[in-house]
N, C-alpha and C. Protein backbone atom coordinates (compact mmCIF):
# COMPACT_ATOMS: atom_id res chain seq x y z
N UNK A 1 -22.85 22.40 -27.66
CA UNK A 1 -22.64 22.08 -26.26
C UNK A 1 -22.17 20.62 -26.14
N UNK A 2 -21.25 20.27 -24.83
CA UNK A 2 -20.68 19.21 -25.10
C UNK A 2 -20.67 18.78 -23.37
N UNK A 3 -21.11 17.57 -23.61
CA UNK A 3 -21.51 16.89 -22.17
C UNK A 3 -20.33 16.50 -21.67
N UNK A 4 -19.23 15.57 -21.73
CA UNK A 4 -18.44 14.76 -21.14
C UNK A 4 -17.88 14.95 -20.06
N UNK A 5 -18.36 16.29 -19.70
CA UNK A 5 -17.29 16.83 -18.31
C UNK A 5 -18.61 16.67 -17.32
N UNK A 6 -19.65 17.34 -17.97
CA UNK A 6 -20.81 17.32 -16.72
C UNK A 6 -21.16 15.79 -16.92
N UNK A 7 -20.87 14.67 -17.67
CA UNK A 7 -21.11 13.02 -16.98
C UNK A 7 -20.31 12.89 -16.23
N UNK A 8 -18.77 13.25 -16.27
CA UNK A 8 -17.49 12.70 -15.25
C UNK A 8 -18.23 13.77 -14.08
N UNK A 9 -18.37 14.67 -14.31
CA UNK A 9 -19.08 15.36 -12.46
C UNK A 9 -20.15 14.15 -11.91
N UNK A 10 -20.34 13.52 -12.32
CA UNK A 10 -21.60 12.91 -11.98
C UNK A 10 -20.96 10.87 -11.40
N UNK A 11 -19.68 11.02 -11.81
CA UNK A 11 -19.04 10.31 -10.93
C UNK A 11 -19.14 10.24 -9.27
N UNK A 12 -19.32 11.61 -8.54
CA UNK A 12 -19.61 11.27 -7.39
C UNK A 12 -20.85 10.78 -6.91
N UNK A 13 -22.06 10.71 -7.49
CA UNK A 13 -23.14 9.83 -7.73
C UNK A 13 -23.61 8.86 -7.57
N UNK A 14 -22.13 7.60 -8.54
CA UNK A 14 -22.46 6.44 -8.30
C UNK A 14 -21.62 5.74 -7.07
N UNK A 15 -22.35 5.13 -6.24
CA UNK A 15 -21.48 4.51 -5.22
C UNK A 15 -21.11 3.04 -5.69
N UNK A 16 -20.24 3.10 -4.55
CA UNK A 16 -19.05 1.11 -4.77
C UNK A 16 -19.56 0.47 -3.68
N UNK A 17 -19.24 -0.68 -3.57
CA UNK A 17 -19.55 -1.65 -2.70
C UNK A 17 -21.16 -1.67 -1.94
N UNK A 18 -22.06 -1.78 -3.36
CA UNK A 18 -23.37 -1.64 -2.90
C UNK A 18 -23.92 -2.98 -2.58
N UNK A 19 -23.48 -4.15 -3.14
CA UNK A 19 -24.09 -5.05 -1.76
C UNK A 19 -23.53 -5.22 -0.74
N UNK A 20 -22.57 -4.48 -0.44
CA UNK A 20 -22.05 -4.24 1.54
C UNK A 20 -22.36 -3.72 2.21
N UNK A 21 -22.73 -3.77 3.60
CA UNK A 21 -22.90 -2.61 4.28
C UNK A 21 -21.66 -2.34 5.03
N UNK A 22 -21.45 -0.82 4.62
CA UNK A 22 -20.65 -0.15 5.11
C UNK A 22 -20.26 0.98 5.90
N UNK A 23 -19.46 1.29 6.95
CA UNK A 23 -19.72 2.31 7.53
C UNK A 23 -19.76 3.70 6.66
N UNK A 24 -18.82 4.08 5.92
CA UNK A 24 -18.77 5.40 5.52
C UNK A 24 -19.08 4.55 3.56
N UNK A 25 -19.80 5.62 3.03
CA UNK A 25 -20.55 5.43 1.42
C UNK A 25 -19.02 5.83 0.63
N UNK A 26 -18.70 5.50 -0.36
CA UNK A 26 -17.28 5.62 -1.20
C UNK A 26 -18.44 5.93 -2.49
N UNK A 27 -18.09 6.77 -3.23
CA UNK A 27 -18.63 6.65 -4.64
C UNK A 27 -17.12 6.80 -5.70
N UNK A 28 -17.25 6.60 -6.81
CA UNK A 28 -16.37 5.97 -8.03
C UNK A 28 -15.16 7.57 -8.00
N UNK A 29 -15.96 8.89 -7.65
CA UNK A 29 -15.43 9.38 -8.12
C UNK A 29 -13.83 9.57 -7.15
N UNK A 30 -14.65 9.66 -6.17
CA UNK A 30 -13.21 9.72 -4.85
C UNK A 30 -12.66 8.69 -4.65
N UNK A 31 -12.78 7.71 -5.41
CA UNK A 31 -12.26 5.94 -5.88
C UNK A 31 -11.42 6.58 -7.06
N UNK A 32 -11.54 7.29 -7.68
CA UNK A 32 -10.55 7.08 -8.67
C UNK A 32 -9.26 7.98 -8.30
N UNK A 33 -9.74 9.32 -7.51
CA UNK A 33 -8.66 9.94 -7.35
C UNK A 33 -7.74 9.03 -6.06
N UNK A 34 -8.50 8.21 -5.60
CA UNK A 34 -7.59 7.47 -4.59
C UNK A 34 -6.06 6.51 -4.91
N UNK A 35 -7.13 5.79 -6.99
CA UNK A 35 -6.70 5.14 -7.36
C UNK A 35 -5.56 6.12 -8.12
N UNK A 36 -5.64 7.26 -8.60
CA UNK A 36 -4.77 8.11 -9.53
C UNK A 36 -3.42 7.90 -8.70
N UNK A 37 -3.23 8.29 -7.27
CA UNK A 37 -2.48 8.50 -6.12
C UNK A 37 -1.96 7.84 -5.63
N UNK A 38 -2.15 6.52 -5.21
CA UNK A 38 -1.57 4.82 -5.56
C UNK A 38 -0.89 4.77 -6.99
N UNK A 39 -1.73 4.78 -7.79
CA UNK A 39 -0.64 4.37 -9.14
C UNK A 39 0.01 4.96 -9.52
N UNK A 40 0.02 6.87 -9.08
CA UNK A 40 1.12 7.52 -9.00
C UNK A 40 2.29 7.14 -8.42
N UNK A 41 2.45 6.46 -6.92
CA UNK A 41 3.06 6.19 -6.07
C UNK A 41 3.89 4.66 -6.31
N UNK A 42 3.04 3.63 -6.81
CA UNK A 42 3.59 2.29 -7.41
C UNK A 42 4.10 2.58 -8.78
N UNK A 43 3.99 3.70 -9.53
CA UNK A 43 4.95 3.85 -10.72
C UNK A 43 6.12 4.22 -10.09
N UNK A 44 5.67 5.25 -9.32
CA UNK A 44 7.39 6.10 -8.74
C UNK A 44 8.11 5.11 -8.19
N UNK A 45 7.67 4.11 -7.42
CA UNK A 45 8.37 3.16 -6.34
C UNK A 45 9.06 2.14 -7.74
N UNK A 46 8.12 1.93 -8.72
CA UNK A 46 8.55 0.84 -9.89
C UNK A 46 10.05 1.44 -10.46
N UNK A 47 9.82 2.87 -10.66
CA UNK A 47 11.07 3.73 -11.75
C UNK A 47 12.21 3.89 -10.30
N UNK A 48 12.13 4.36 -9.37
CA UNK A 48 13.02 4.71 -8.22
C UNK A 48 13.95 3.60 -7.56
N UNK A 49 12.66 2.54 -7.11
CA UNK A 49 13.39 1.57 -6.57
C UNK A 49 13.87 0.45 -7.27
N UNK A 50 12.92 0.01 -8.48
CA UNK A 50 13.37 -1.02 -8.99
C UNK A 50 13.91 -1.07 -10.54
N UNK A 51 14.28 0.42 -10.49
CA UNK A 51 14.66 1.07 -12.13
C UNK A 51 13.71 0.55 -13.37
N UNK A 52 12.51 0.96 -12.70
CA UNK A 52 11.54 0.38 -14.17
C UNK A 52 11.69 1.53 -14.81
N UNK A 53 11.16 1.70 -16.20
CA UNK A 53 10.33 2.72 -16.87
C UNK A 53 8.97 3.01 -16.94
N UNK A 54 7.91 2.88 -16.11
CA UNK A 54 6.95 3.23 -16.46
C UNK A 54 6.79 4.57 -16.64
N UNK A 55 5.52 5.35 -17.18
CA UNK A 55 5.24 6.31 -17.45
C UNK A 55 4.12 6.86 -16.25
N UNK A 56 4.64 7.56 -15.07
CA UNK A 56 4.25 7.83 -13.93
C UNK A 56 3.19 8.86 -14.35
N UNK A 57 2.80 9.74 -14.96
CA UNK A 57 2.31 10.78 -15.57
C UNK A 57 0.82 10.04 -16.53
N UNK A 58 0.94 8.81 -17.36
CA UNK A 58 0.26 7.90 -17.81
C UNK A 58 -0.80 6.76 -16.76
N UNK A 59 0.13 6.57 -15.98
CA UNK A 59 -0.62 5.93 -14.59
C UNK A 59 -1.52 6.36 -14.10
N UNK A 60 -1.32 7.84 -13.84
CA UNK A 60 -2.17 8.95 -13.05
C UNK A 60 -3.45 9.14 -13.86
N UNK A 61 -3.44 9.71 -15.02
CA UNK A 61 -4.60 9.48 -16.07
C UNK A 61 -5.13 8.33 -16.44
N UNK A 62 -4.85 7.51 -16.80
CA UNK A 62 -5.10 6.01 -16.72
C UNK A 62 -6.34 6.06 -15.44
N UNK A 63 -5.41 6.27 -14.23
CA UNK A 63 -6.94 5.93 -13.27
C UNK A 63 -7.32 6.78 -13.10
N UNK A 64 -7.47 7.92 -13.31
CA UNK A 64 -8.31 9.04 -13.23
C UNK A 64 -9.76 8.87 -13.87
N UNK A 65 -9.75 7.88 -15.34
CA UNK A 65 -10.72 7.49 -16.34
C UNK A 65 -10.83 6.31 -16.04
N UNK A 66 -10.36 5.29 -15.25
CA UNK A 66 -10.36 3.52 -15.63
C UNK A 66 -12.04 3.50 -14.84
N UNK A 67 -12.79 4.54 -14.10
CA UNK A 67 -14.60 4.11 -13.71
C UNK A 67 -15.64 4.91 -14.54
N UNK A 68 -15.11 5.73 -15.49
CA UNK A 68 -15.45 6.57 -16.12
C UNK A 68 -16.87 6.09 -17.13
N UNK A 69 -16.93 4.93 -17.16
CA UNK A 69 -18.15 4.19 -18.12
C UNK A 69 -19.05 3.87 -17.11
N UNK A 70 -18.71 3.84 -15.46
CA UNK A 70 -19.85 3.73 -15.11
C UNK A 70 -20.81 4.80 -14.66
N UNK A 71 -20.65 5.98 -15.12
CA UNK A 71 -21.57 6.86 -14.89
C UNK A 71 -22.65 6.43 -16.14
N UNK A 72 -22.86 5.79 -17.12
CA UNK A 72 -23.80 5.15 -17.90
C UNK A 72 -24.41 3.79 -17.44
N UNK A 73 -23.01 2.63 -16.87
CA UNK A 73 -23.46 1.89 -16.20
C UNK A 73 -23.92 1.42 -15.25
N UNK A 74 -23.84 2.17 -14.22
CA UNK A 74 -23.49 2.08 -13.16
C UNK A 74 -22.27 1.04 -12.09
N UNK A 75 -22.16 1.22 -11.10
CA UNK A 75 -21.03 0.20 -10.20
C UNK A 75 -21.41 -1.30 -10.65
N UNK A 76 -21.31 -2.46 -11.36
CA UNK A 76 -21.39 -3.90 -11.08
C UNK A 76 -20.91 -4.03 -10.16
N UNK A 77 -21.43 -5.13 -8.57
CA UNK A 77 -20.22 -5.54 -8.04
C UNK A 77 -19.42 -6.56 -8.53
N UNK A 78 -18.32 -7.01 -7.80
CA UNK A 78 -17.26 -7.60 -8.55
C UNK A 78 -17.78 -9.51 -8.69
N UNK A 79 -18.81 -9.60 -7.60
CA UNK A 79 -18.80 -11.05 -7.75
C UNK A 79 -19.55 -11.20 -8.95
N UNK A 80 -20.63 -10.33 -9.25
CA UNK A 80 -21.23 -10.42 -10.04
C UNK A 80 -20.41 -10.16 -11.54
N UNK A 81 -20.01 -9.40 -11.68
CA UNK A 81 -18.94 -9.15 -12.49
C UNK A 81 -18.40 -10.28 -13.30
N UNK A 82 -17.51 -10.55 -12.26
CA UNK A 82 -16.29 -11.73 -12.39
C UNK A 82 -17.26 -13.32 -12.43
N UNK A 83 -18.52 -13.39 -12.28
CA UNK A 83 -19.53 -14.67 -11.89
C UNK A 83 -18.68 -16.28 -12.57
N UNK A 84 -19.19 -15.56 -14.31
CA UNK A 84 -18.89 -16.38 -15.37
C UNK A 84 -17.94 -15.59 -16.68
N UNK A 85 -17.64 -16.40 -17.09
CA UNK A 85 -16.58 -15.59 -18.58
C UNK A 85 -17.94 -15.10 -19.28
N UNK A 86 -18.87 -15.52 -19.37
CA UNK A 86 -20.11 -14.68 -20.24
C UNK A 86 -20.28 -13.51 -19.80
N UNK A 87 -20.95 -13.61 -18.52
CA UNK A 87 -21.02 -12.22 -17.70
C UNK A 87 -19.89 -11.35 -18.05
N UNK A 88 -18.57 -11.65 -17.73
CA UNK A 88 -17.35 -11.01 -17.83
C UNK A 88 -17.14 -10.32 -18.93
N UNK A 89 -17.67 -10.93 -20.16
CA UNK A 89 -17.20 -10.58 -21.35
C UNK A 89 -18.95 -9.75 -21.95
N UNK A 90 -19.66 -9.62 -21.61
CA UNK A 90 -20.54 -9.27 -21.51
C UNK A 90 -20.57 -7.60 -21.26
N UNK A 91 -20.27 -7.90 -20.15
CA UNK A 91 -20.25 -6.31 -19.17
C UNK A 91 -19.02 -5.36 -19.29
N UNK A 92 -18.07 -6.44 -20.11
CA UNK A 92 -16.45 -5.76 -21.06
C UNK A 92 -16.96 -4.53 -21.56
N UNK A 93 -17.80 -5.71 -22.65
CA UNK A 93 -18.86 -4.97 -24.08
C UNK A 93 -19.54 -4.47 -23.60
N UNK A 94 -20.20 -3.82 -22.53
CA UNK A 94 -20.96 -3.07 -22.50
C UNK A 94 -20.17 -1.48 -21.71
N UNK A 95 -18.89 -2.09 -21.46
CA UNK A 95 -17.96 -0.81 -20.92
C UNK A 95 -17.56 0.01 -21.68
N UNK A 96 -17.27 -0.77 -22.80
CA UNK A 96 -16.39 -0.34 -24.17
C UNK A 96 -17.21 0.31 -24.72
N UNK A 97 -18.54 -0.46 -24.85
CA UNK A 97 -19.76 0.82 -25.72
C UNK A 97 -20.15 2.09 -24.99
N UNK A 98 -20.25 1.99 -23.50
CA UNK A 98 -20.34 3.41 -22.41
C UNK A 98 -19.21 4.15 -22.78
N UNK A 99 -17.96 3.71 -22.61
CA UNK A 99 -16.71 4.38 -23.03
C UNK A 99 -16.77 5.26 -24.62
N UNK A 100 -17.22 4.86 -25.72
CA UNK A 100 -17.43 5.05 -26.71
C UNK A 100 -18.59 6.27 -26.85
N UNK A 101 -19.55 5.82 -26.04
CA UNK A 101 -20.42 6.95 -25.75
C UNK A 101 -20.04 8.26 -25.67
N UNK A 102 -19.57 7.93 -24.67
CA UNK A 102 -18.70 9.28 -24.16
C UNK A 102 -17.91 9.98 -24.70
N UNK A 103 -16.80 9.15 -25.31
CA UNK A 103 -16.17 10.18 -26.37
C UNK A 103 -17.17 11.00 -27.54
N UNK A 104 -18.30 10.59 -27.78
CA UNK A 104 -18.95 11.63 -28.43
C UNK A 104 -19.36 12.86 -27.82
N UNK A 105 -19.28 12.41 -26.82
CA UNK A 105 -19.35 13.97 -26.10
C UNK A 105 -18.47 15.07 -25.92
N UNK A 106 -17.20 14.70 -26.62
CA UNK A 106 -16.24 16.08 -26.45
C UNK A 106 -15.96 16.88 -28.19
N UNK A 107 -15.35 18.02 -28.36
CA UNK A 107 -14.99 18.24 -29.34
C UNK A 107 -14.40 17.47 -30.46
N UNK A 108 -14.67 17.46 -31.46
CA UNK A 108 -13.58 16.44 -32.10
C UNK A 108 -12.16 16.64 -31.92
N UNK A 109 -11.46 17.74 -31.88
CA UNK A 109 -10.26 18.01 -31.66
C UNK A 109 -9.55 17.45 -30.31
N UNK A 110 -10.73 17.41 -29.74
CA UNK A 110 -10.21 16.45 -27.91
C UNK A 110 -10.26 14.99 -27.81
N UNK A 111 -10.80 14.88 -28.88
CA UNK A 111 -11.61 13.31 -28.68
C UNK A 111 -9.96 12.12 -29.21
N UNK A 112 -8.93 12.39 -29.51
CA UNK A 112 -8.10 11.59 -29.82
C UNK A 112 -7.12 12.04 -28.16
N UNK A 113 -7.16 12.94 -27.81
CA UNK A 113 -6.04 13.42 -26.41
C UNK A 113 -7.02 12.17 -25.56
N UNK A 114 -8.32 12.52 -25.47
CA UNK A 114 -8.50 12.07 -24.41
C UNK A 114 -8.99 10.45 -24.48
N UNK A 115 -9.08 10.00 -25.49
CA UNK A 115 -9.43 8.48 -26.28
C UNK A 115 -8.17 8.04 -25.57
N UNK A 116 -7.17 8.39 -25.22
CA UNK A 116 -6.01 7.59 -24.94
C UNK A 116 -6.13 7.40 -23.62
N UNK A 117 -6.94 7.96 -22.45
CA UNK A 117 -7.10 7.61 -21.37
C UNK A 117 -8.26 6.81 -20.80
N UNK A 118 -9.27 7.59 -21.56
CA UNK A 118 -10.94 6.25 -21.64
C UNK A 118 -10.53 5.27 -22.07
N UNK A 119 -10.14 4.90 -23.01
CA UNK A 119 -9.51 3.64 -23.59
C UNK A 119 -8.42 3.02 -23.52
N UNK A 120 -7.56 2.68 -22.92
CA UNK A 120 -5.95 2.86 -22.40
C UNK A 120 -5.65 1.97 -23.45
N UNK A 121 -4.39 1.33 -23.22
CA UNK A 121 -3.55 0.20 -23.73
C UNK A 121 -3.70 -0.86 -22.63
N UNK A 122 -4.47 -1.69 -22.71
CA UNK A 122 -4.45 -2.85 -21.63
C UNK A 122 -3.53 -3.63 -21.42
N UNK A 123 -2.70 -3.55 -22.28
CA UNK A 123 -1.26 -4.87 -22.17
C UNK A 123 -0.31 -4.02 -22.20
N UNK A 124 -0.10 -2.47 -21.51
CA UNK A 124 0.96 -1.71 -20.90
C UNK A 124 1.05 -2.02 -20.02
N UNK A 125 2.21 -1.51 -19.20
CA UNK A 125 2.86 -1.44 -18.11
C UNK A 125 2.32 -0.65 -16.65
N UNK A 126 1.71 0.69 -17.80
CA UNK A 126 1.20 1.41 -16.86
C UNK A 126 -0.45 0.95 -16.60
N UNK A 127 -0.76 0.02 -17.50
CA UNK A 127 -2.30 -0.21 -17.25
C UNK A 127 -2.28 -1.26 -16.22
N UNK A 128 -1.16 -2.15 -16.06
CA UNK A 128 -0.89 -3.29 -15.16
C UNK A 128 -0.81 -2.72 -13.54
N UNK A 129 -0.03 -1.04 -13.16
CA UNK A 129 0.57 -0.40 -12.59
C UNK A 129 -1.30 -0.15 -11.87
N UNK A 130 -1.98 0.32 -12.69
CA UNK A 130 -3.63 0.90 -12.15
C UNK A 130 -4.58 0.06 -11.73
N UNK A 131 -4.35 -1.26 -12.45
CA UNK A 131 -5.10 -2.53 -11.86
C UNK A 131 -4.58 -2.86 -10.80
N UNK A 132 -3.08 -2.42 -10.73
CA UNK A 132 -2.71 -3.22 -9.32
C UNK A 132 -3.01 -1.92 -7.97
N UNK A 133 -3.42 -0.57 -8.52
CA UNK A 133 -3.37 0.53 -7.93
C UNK A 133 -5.36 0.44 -7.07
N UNK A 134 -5.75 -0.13 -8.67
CA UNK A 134 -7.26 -0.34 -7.99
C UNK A 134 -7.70 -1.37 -6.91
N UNK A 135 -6.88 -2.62 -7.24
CA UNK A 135 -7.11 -3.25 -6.01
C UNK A 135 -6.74 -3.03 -4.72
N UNK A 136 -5.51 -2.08 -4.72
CA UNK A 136 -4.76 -1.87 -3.59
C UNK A 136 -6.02 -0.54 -2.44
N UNK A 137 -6.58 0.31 -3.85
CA UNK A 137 -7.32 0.79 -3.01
C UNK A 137 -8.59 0.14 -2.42
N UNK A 138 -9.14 -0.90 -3.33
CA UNK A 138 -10.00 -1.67 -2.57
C UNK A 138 -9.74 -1.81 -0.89
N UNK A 139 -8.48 -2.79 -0.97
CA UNK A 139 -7.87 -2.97 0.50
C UNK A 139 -7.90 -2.17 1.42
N UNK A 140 -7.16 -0.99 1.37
CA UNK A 140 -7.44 0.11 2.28
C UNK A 140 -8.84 0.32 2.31
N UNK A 141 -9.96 0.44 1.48
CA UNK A 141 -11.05 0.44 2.02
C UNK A 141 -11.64 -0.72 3.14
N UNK A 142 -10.93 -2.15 2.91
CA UNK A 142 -11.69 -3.05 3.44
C UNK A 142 -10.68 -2.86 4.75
N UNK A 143 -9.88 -2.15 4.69
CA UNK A 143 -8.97 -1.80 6.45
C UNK A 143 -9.45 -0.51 6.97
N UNK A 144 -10.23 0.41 6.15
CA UNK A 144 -10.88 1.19 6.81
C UNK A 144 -11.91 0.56 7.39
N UNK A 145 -12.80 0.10 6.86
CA UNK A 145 -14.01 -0.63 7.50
C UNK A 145 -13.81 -1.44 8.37
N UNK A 146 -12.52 -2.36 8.72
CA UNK A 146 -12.45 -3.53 9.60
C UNK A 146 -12.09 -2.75 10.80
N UNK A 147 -11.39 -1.10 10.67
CA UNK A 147 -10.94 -0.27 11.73
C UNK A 147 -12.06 -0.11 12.43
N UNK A 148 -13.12 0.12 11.87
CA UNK A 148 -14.65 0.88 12.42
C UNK A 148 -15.58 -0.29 12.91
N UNK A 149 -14.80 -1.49 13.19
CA UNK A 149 -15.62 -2.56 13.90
C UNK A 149 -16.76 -3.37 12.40
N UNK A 150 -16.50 -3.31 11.26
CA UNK A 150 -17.02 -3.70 10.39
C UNK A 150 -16.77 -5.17 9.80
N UNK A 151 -17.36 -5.81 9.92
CA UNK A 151 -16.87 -7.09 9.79
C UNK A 151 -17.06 -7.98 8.50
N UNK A 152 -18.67 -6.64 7.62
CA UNK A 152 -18.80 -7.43 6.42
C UNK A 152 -17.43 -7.45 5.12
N UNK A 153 -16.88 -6.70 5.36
CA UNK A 153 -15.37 -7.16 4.70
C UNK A 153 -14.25 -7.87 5.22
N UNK A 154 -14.57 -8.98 6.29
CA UNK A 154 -13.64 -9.37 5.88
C UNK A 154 -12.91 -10.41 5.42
N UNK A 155 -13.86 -11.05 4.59
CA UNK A 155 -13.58 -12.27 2.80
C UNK A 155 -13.16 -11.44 2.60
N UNK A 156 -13.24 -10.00 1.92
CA UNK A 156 -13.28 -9.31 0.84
C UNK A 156 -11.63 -8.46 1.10
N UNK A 157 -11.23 -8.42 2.02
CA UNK A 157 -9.72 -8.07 2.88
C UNK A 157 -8.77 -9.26 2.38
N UNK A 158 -9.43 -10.58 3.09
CA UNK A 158 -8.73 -11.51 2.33
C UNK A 158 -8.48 -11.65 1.31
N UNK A 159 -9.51 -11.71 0.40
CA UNK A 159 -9.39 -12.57 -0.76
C UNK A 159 -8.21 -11.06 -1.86
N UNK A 160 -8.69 -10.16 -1.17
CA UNK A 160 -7.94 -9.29 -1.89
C UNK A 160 -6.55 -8.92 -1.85
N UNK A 161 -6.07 -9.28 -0.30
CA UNK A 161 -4.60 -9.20 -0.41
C UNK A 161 -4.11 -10.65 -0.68
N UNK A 162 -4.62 -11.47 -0.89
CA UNK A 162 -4.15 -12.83 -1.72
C UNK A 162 -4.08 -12.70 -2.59
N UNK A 163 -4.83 -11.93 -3.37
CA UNK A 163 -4.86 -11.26 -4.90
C UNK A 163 -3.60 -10.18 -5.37
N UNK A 164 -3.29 -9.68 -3.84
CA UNK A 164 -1.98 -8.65 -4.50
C UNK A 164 -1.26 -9.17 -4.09
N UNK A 165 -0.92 -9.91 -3.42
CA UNK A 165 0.83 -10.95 -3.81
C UNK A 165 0.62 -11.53 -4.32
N UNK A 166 -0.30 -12.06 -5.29
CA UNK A 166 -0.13 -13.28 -6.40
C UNK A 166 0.71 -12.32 -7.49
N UNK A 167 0.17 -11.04 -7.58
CA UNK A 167 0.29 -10.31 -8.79
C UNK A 167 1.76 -10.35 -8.71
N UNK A 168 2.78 -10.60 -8.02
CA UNK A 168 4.01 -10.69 -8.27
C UNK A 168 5.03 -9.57 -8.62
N UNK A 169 4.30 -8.57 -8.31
CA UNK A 169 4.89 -7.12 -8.35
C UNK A 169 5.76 -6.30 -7.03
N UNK A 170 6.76 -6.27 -7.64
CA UNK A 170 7.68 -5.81 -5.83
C UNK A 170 7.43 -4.28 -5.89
N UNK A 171 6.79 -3.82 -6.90
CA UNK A 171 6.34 -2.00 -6.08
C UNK A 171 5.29 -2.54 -5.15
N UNK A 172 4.39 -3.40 -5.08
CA UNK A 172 3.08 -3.49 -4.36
C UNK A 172 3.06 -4.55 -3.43
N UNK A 173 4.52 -5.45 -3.18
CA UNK A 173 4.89 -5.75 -2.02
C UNK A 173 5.75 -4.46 -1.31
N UNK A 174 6.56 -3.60 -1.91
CA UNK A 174 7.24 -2.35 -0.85
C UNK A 174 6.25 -1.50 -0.37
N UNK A 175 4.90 -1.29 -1.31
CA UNK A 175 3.91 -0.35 -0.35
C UNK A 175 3.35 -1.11 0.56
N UNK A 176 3.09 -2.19 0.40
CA UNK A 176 2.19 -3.23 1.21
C UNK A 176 3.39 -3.22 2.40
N UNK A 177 4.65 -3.41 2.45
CA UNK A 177 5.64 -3.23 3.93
C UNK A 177 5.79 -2.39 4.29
N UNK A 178 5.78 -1.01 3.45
CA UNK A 178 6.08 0.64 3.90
C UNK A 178 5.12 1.11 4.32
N UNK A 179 3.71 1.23 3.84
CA UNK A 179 2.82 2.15 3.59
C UNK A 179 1.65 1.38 4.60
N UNK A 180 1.07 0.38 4.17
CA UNK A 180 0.28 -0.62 4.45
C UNK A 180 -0.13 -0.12 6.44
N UNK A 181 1.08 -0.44 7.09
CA UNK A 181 0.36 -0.65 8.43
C UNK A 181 -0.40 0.73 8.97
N UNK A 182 0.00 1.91 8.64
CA UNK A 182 -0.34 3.22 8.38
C UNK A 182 -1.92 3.42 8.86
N UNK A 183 -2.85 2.93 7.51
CA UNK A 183 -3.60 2.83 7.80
C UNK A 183 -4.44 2.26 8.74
N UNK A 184 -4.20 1.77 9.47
CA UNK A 184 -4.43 0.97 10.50
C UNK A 184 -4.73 2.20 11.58
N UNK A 185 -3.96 3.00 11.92
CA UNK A 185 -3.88 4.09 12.67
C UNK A 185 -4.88 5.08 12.82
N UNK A 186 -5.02 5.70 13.91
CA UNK A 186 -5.68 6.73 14.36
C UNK A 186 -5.70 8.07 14.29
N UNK A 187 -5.97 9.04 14.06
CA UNK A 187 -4.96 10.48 13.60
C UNK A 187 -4.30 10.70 14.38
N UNK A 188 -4.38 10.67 15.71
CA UNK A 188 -3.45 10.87 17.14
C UNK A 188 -2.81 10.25 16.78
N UNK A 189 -2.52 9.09 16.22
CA UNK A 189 -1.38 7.96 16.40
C UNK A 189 -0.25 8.25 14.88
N UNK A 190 -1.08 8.62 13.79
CA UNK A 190 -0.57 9.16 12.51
C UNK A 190 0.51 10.74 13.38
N UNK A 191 -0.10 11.15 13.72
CA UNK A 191 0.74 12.44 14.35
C UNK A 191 1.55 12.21 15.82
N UNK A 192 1.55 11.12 15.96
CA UNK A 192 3.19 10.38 16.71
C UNK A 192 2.00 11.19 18.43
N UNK A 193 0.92 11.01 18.11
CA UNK A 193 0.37 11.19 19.77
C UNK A 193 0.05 12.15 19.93
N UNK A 194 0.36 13.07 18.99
CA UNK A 194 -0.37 14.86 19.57
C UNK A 194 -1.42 14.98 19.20
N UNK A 195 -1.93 15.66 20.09
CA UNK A 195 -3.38 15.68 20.38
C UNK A 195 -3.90 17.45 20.44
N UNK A 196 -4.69 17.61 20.05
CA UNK A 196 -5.69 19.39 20.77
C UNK A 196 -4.96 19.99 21.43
């Protein structure tokens, strides 16, 4: 018998942004498919509009697995996280060993297919494509919450879209001009006013 699928079920479990209070609870797992769907979307925009090559198909898996160690660890938040380079490098090593875990849990015959997504290539293109996919979904969370009269995000709105134009990436300035005000909206207003 082989666990690794019933730990990834157990992704919806752990929740994000647990020292915030927030209106609606997010856990990792509907965080990642958010994040799969973004970095689907900033690869396509990278290969379409700005003739990159990334590997749009790689992106998608990539974040499908990039929270996948914290069903052992659970969520760190990020200040804590990011505190000090000790901490940082600390809680790396302790991702990498959860990650590692886990691959013992599948067949051996699976364990190299799927080693390539628990473990990515960090200095790819497409791993650059999911970091910039994860923060982006951060944001929309902290514009969902600021929609619902929520106010404890909003450092965390800031500091984060200062964080995605530093990154210097023009797929994630075209979603941030295309896509971006969207959310902001109401479903009446998403459906141009029709109503019941």
């Amino acid at each position: 018998m082989y666990n690794f699928y019933a730990f990834m079920d157990r992704m919806k479990y752990i929740r994000r942004w647990s020292l915030m209070r927030s209106v609606r609870d997010e856990n990792i797992m509907e965080h990642s498919q958010q994040v799969a769907m973004l970095a689907h979307a900033l690869a396509i925009i990278n290969n379409k509009i700005y003739n990159g090559t990334v590997d749009a198909e790689k992106c998608v898996m990539y974040a499908v697995y990039h929270e996948c160690a914290e069903v052992l660890t659970g969520d760190l938040p990020t200040p804590i996280k990011y505190f000090n380079k000790s901490i940082q490098g600390a809680y790396k090593g302790l991702e990498d060993e959860a990650c590692n875990k886990l691959l013992t849990m599948l067949p051996p015959e699976l364990v190299g297919e799927i080693t390539t997504y628990v473990k990515p290539d960090t200095e790819s293109a497409e791993h650059k494509i999911v970091k910039a996919a994860d923060r982006l979904a951060a944001y929309i969370k902290c514009l969902e919450e600021h929609r619902c009269g929520n106010t404890e995000f909003e450092k965390a709105k800031k500091s984060i879209e200062a964080g995605l134009h530093a990154r210097n990436m023009p797929e994630v300035e075209y979603f941030m001009k295309n896509f971006i005000k969207s959310f902001y909206l109401t479903l009446d207003e998403l459906e141009g006013g029709m109503t019941d």
